[in-house]
C-alpha atoms as a PDB file:
ATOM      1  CA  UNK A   1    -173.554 136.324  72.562  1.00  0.00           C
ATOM      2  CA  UNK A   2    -171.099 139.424  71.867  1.00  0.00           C
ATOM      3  CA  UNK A   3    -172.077 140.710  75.138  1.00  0.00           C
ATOM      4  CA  UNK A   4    -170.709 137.435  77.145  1.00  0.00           C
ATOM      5  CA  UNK A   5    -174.365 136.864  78.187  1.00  0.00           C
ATOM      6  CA  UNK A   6    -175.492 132.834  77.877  1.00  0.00           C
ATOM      7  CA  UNK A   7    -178.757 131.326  77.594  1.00  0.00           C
ATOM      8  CA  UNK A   8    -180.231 128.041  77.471  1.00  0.00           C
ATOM      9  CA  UNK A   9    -183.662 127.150  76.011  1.00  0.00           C
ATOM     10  CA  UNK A  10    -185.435 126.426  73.120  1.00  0.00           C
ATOM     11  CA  UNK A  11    -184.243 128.510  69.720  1.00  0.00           C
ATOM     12  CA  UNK A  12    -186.735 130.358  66.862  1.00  0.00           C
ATOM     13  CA  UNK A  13    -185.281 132.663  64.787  1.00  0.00           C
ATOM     14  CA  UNK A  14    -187.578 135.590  62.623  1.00  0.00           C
ATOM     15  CA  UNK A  15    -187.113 138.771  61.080  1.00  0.00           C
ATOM     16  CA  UNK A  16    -183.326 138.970  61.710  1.00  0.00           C
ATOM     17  CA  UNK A  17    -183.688 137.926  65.250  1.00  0.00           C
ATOM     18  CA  UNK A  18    -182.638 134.722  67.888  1.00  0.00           C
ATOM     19  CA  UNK A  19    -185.089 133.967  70.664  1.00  0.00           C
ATOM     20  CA  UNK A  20    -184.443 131.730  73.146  1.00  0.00           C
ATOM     21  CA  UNK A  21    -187.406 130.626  75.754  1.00  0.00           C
ATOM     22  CA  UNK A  22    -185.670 130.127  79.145  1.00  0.00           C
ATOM     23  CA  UNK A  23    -187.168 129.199  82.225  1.00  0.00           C
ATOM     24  CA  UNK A  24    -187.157 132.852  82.932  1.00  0.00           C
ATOM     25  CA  UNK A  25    -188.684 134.175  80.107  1.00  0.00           C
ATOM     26  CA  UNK A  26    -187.877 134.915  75.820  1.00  0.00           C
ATOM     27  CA  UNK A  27    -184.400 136.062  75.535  1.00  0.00           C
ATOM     28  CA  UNK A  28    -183.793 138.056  71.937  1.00  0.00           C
ATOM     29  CA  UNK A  29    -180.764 139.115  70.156  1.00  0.00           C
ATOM     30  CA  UNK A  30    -180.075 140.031  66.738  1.00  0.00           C
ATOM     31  CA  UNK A  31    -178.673 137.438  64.727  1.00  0.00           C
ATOM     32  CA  UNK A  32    -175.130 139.063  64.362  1.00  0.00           C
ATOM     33  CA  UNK A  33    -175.140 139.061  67.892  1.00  0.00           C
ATOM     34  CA  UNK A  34    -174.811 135.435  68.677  1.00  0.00           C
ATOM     35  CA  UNK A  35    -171.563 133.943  68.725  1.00  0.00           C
ATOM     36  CA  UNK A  36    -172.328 130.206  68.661  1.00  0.00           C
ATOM     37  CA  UNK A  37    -175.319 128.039  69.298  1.00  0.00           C
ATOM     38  CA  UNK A  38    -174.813 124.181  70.637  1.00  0.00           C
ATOM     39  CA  UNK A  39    -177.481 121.369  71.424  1.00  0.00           C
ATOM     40  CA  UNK A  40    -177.080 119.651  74.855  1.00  0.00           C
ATOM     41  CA  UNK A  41    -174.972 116.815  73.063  1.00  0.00           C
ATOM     42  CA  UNK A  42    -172.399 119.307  71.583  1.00  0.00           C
ATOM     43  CA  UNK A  43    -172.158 121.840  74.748  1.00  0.00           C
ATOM     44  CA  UNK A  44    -171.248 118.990  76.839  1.00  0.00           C
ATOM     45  CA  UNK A  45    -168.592 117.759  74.414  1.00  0.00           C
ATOM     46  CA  UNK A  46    -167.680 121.532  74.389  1.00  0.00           C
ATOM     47  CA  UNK A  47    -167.659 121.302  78.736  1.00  0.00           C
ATOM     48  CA  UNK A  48    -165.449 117.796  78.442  1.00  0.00           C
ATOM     49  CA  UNK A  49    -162.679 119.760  76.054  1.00  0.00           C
ATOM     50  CA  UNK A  50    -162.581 122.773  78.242  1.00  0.00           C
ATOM     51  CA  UNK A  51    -161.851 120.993  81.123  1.00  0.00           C
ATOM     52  CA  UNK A  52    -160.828 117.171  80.580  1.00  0.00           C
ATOM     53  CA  UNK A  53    -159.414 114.988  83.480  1.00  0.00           C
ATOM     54  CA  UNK A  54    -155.142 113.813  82.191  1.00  0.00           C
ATOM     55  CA  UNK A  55    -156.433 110.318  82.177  1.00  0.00           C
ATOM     56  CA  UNK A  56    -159.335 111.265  79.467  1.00  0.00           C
ATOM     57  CA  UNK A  57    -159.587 113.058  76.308  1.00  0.00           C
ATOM     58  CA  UNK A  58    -155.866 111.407  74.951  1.00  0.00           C
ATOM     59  CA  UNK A  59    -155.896 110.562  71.141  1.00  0.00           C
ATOM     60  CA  UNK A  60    -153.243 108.480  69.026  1.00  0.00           C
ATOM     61  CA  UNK A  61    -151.952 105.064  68.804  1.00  0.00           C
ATOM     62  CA  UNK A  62    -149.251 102.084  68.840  1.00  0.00           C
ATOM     63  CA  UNK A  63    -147.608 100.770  65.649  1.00  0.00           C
ATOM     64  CA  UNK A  64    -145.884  97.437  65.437  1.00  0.00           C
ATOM     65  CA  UNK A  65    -144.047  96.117  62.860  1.00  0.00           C
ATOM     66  CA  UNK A  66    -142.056  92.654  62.383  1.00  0.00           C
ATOM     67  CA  UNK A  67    -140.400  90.845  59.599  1.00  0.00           C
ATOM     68  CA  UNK A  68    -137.785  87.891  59.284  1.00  0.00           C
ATOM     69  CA  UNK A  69    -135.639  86.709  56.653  1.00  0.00           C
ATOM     70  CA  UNK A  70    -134.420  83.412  56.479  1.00  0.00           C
ATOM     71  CA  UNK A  71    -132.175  81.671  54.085  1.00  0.00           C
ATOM     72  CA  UNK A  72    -129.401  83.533  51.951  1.00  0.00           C
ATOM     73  CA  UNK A  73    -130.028  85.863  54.732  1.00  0.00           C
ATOM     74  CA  UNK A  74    -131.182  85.436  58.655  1.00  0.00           C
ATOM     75  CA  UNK A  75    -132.250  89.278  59.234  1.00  0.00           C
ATOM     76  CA  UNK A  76    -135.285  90.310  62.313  1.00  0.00           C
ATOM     77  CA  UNK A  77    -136.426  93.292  62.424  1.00  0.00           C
ATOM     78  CA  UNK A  78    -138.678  95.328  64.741  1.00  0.00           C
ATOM     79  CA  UNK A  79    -140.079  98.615  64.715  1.00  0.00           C
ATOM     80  CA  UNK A  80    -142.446  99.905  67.764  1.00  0.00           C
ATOM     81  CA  UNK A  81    -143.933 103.519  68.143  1.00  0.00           C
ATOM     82  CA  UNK A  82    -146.090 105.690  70.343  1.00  0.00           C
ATOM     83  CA  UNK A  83    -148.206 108.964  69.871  1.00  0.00           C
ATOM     84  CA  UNK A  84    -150.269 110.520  72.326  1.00  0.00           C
ATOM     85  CA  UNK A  85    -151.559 113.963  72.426  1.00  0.00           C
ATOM     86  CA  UNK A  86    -153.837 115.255  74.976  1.00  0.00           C
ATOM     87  CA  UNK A  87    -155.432 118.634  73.710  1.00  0.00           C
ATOM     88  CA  UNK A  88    -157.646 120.942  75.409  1.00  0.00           C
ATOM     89  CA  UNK A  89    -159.288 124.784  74.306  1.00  0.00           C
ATOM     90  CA  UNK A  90    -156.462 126.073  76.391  1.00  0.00           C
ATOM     91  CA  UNK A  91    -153.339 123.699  76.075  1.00  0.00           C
ATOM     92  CA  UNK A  92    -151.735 120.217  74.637  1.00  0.00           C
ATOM     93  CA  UNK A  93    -149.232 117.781  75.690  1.00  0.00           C
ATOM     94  CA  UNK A  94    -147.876 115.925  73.435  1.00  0.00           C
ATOM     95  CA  UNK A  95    -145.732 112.244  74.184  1.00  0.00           C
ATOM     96  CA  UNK A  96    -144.091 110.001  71.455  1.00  0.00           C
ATOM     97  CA  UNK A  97    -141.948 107.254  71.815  1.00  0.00           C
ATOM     98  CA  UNK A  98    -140.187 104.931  68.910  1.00  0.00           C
ATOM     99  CA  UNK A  99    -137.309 102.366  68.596  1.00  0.00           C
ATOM    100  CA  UNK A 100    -136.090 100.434  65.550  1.00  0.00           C
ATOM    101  CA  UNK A 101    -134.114  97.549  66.111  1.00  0.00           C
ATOM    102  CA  UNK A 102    -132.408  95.347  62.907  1.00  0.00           C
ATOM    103  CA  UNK A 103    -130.041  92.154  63.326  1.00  0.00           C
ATOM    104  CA  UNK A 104    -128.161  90.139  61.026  1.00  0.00           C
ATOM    105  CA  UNK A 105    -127.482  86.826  62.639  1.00  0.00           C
ATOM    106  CA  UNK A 106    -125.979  85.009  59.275  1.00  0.00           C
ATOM    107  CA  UNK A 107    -122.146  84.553  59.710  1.00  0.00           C
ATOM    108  CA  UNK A 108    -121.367  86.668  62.470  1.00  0.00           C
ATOM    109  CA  UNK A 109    -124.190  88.318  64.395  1.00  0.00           C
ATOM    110  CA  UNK A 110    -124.754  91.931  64.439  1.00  0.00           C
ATOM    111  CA  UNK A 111    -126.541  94.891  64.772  1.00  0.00           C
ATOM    112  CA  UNK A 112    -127.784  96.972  61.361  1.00  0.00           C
ATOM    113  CA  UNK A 113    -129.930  99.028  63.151  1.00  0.00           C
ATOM    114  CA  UNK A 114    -130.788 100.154  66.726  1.00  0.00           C
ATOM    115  CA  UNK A 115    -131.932 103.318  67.046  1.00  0.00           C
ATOM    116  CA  UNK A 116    -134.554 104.371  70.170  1.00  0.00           C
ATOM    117  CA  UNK A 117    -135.967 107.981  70.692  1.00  0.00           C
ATOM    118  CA  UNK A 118    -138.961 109.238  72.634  1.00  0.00           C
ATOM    119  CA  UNK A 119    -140.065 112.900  74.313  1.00  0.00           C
ATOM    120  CA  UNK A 120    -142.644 115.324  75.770  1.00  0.00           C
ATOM    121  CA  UNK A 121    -144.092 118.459  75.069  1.00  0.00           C
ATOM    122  CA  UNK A 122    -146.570 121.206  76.819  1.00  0.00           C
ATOM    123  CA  UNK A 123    -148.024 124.028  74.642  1.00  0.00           C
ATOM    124  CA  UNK A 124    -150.157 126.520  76.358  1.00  0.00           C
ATOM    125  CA  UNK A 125    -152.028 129.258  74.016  1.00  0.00           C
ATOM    126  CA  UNK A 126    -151.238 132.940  75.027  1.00  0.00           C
ATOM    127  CA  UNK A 127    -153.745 134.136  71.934  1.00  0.00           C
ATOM    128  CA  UNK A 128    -155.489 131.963  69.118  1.00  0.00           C
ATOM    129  CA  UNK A 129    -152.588 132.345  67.200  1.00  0.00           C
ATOM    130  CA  UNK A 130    -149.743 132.455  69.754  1.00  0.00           C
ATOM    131  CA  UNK A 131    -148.503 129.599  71.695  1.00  0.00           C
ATOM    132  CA  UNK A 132    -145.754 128.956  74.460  1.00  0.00           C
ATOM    133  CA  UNK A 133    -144.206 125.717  74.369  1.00  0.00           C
ATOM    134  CA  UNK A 134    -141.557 123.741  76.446  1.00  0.00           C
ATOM    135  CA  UNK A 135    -140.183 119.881  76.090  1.00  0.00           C
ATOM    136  CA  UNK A 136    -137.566 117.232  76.529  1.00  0.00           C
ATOM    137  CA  UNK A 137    -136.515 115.040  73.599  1.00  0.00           C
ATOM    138  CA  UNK A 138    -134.405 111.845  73.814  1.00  0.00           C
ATOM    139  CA  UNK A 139    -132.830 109.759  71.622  1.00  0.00           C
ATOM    140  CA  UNK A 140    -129.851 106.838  71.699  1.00  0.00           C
ATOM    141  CA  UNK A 141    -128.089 105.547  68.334  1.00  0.00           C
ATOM    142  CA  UNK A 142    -126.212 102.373  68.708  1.00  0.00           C
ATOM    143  CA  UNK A 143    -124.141 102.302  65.173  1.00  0.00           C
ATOM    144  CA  UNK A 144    -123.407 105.869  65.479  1.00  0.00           C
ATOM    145  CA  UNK A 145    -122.623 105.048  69.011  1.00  0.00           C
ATOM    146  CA  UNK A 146    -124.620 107.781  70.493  1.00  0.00           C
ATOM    147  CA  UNK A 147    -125.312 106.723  74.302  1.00  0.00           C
ATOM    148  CA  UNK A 148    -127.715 109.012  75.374  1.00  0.00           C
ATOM    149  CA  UNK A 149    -128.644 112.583  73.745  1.00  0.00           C
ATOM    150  CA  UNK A 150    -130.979 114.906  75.999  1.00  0.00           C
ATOM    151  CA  UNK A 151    -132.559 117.811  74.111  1.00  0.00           C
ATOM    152  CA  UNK A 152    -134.645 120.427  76.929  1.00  0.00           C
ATOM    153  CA  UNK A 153    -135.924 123.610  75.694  1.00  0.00           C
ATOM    154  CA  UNK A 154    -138.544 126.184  74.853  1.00  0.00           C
ATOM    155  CA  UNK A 155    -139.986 128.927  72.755  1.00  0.00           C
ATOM    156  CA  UNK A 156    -143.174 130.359  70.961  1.00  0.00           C
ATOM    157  CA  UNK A 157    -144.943 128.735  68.251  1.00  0.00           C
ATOM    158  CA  UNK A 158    -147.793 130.439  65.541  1.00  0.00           C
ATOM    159  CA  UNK A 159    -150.753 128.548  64.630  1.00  0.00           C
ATOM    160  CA  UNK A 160    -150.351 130.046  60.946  1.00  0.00           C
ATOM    161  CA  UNK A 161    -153.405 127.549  59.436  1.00  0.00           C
ATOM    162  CA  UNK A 162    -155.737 126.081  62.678  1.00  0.00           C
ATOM    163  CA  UNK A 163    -158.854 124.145  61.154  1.00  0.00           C
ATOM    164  CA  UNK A 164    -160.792 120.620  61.292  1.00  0.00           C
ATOM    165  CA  UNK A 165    -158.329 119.372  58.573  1.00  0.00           C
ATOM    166  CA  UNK A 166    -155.107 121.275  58.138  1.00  0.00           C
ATOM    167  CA  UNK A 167    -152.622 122.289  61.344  1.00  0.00           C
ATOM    168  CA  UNK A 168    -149.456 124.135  60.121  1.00  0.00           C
ATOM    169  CA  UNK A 169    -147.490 125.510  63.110  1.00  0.00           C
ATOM    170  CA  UNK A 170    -144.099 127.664  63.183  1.00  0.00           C
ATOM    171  CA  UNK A 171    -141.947 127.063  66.241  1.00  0.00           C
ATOM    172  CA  UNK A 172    -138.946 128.842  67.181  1.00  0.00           C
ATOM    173  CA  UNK A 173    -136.871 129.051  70.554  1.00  0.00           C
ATOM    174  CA  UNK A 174    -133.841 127.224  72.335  1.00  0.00           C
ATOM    175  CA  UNK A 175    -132.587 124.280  73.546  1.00  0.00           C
ATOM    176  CA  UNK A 176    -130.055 122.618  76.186  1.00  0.00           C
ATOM    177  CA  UNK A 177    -128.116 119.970  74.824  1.00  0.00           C
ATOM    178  CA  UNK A 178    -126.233 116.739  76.192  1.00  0.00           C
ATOM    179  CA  UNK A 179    -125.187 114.106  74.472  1.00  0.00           C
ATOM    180  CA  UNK A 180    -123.042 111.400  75.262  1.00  0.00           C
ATOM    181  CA  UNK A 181    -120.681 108.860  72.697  1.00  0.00           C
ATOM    182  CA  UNK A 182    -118.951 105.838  73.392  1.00  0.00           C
ATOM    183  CA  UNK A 183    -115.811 105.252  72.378  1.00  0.00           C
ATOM    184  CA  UNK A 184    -116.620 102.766  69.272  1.00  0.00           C
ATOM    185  CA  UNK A 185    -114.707  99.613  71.780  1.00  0.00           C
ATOM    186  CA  UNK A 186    -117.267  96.837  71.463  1.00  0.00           C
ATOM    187  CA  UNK A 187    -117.144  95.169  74.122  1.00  0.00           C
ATOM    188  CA  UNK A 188    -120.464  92.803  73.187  1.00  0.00           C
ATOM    189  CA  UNK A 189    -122.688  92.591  70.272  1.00  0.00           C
ATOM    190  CA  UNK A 190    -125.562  93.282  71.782  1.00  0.00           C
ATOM    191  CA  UNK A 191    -128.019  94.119  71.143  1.00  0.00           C
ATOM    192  CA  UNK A 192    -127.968  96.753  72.385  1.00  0.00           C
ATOM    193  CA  UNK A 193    -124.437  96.755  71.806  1.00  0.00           C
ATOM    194  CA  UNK A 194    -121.901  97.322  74.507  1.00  0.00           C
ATOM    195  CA  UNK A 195    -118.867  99.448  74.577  1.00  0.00           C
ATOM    196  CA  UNK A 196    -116.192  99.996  77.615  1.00  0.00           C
ATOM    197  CA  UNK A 197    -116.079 103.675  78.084  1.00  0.00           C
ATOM    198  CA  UNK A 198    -117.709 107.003  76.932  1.00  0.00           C
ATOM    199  CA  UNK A 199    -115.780 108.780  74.254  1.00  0.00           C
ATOM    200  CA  UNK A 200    -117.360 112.044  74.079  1.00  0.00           C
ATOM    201  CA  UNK A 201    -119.389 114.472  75.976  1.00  0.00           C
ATOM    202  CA  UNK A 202    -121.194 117.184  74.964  1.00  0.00           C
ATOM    203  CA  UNK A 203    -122.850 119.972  75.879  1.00  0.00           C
ATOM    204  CA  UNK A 204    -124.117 123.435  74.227  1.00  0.00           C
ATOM    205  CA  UNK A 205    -126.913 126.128  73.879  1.00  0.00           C
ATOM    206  CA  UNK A 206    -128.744 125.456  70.622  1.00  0.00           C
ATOM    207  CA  UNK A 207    -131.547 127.256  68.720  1.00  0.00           C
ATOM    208  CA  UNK A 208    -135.053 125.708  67.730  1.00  0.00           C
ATOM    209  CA  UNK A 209    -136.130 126.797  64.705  1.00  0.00           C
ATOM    210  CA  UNK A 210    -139.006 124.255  63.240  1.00  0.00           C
ATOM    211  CA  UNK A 211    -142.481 123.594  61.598  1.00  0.00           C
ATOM    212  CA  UNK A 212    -145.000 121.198  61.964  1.00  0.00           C
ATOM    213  CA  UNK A 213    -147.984 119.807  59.784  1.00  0.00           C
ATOM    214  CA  UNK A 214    -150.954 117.806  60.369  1.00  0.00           C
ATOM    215  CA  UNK A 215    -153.113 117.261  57.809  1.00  0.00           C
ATOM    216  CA  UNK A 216    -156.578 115.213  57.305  1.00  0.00           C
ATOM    217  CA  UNK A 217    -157.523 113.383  53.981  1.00  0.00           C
ATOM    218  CA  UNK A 218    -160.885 112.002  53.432  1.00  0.00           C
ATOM    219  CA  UNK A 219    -162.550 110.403  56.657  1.00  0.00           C
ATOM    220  CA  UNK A 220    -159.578 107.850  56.996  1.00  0.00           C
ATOM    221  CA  UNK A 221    -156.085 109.091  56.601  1.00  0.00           C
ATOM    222  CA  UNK A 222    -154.112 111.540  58.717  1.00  0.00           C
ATOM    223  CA  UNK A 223    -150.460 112.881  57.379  1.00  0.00           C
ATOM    224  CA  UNK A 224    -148.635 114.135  60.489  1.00  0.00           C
ATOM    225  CA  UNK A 225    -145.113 115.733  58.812  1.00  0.00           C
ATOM    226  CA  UNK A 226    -142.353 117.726  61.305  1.00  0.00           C
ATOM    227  CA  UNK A 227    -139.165 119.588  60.532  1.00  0.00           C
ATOM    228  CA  UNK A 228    -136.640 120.885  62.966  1.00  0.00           C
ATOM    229  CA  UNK A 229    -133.202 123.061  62.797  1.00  0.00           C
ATOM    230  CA  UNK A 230    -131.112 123.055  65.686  1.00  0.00           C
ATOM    231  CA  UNK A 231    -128.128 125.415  64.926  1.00  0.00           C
ATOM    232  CA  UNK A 232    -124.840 125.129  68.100  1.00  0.00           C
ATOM    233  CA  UNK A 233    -124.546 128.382  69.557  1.00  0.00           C
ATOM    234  CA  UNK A 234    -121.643 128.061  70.939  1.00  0.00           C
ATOM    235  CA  UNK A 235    -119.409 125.743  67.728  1.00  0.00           C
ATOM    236  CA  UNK A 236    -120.779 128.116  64.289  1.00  0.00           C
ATOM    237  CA  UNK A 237    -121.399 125.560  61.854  1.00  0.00           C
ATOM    238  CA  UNK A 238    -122.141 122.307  63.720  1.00  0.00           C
ATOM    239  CA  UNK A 239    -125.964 121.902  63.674  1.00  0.00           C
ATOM    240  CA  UNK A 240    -128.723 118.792  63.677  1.00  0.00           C
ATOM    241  CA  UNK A 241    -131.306 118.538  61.925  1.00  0.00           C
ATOM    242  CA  UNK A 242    -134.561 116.002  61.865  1.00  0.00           C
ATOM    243  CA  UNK A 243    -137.262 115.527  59.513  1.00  0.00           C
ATOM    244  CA  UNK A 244    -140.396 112.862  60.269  1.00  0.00           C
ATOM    245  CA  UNK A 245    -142.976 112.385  57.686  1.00  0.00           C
ATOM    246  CA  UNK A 246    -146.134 109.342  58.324  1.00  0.00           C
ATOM    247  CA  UNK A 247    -149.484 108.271  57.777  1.00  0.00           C
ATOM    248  CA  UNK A 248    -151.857 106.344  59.378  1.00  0.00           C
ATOM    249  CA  UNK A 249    -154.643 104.784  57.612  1.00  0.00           C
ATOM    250  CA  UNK A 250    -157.845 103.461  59.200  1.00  0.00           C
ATOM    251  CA  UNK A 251    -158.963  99.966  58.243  1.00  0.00           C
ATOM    252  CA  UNK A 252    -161.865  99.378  61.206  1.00  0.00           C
ATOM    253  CA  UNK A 253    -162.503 101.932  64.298  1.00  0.00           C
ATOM    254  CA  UNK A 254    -159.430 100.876  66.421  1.00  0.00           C
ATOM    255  CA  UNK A 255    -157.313  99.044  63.475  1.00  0.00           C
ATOM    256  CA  UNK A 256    -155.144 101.224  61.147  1.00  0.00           C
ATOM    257  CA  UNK A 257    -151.693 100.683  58.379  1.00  0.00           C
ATOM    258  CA  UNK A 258    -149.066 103.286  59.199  1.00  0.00           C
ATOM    259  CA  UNK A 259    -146.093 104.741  57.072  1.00  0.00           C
ATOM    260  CA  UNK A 260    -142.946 106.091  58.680  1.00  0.00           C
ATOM    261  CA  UNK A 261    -139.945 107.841  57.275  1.00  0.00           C
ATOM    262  CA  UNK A 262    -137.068 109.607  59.439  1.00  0.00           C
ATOM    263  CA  UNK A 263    -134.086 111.560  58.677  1.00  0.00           C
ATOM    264  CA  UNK A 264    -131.425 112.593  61.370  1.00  0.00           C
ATOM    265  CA  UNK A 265    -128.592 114.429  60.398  1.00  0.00           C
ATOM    266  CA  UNK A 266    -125.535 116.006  62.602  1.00  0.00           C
ATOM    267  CA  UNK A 267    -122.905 117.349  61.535  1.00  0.00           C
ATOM    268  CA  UNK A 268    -120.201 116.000  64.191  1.00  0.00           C
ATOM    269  CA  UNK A 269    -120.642 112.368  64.562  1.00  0.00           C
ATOM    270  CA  UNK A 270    -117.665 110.411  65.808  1.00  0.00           C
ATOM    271  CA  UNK A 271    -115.119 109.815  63.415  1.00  0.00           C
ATOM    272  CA  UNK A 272    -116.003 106.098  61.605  1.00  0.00           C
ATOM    273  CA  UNK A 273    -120.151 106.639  61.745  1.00  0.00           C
ATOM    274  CA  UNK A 274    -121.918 108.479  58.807  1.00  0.00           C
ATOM    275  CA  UNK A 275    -123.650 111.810  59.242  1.00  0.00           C
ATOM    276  CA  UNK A 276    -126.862 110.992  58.128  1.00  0.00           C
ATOM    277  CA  UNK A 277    -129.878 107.894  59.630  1.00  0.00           C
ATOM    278  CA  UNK A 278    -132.993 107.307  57.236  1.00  0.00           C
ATOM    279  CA  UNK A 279    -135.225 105.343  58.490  1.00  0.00           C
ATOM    280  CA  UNK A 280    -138.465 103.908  56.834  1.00  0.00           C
ATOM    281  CA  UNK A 281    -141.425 101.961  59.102  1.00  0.00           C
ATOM    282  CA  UNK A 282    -144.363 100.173  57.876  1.00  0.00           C
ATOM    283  CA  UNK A 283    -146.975  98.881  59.919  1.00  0.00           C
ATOM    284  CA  UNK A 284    -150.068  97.799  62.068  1.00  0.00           C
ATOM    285  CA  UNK A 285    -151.658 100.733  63.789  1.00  0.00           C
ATOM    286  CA  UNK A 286    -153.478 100.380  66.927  1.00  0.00           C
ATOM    287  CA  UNK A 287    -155.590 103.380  68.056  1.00  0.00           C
ATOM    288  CA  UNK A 288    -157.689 104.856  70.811  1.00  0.00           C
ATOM    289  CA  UNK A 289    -159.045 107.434  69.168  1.00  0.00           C
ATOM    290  CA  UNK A 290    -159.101 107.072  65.168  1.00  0.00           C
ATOM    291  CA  UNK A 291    -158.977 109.897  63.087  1.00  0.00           C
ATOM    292  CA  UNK A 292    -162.620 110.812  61.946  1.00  0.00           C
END
């Protein structure tokens, strides 16, 4: 009720008015006054959300995909990913994981694509609308020789649509970043590829400037689309930015197709690799918790 007052019993309603027969006697309130009503089934869903155990309550999946080419060309390919999210009334963290890996083994073996990236995220609601969040992002690029790059940082995010079907969320804050190249000396074809020494290290202050979309259609297919903008600080100019777009589709109540397409774009690779990575996935879907 407006009042913060509870009650648990039996509900009539008449003339305007909400009783509830408790143990203790006939609780009334006008209708306006009640906030929500739940059976026993829903409140203790309601109970498990507020105040779920990290080992329950997780949602999302693991994709697989494989293919091979033989003949005019010997090509394997394999593309793995991982979603989790773990939300609560109060908070969510968020884990993802995904790697890409493409050979060519006709003439001389190599490497078309190897590309591995994975990270965490906490957001903790200060209002319904308002959220805190903080993370660390990682990712490793074998043809643009991109050893290690370790993204930390923070900020405040807007729930500007929150329903059943449709999350669109702002994000803005800033970032630590590190990355790490080789020097392009191929030492072994991998994969992974090896090379004999790094090249280049670096390391910079970086805004966060981003939006995110999630987005339900009919009782089977879930569209989960990010953006993000990450402007140097410190070099004006240089700047990254990432754009993931999929779907998952549900076939049965754990089985699912998914659709994957990535972008990656910086604007200082090492000299001899291209700018831009576009990757597209396609896939089984394994979930633990479907969308409904």
């Amino acid at each position: 009720m407006k009042d913060g007052k509870t009650a648990v019993g039996p509900v009539t309603t008449s003339d305007g008015k909400v009783a509830i027969a408790t143990k203790s006697g006939t609780v009334e309130a006008p209708t306006g006054d009640v906030t929500w009503l739940r059976n026993d089934a829903e409140e203790t869903a309601h109970e498990k959300k507020l105040h779920p155990g990290l080992m329950h309550g997780w949602e999302g999946g693991i994709s697989l995909g494989f293919s091979v080419a033989r003949g005019n060309s010997e090509t394997e390919n394999l593309a793995l990913a991982f979603n989790a999210d773990h939300p609560t009334e109060n908070d969510k963290i968020t884990m993802y994981a995904a790697s890409i890996n493409t050979t060519n083994n006709l003439a001389t073996p190599s490497t078309v694509a190897n590309l591995t990236t994975g990270g965490i995220r906490y957001d903790r609601n200060l209002t319904p609308r308002l959220f805190a969040f903080f993370g660390a992002d990682y990712t490793a690029n074998a043809l643009q020789f991109l050893d290690l790059r370790q993204v930390y940082g923070g900020g405040l995010g807007v729930h500007v649509i929150k329903n059943d079907r449709t999350i669109l969320d702002l994000l803005g804050g800033i970032n630590y970043t590190h990355e790490t190249y080789s020097n392009g000396n191929l030492l072994a074809p991998g994969p992974p590829p090896i090379f004999d020494s790094y090249g280049v290290t670096n390391r910079f202050i970086a805004a966060t400037i981003g939006e995110e979309w999630d987005q339900k259609f009919g009782k089977s297919t879930v569209l989960t689309q990010t953006a993000g903008f990450f402007p140097n600080l410190q070099e004006t100019g240089e700047y990254r930015f990432v754009f993931n777009a999929g779907t998952v589709t549900k076939l049965n109540s754990w089985l699912g197709w998914q659709n994957q397409f990535g972008n990656i774009y910086v604007t200082n690779p090492p000299i001899g690799t291209k700018k831009n990575d576009v990757i597209f996935t396609t896939g089984l879907n394994i979930s633990f918790n479907p969308p409904k």
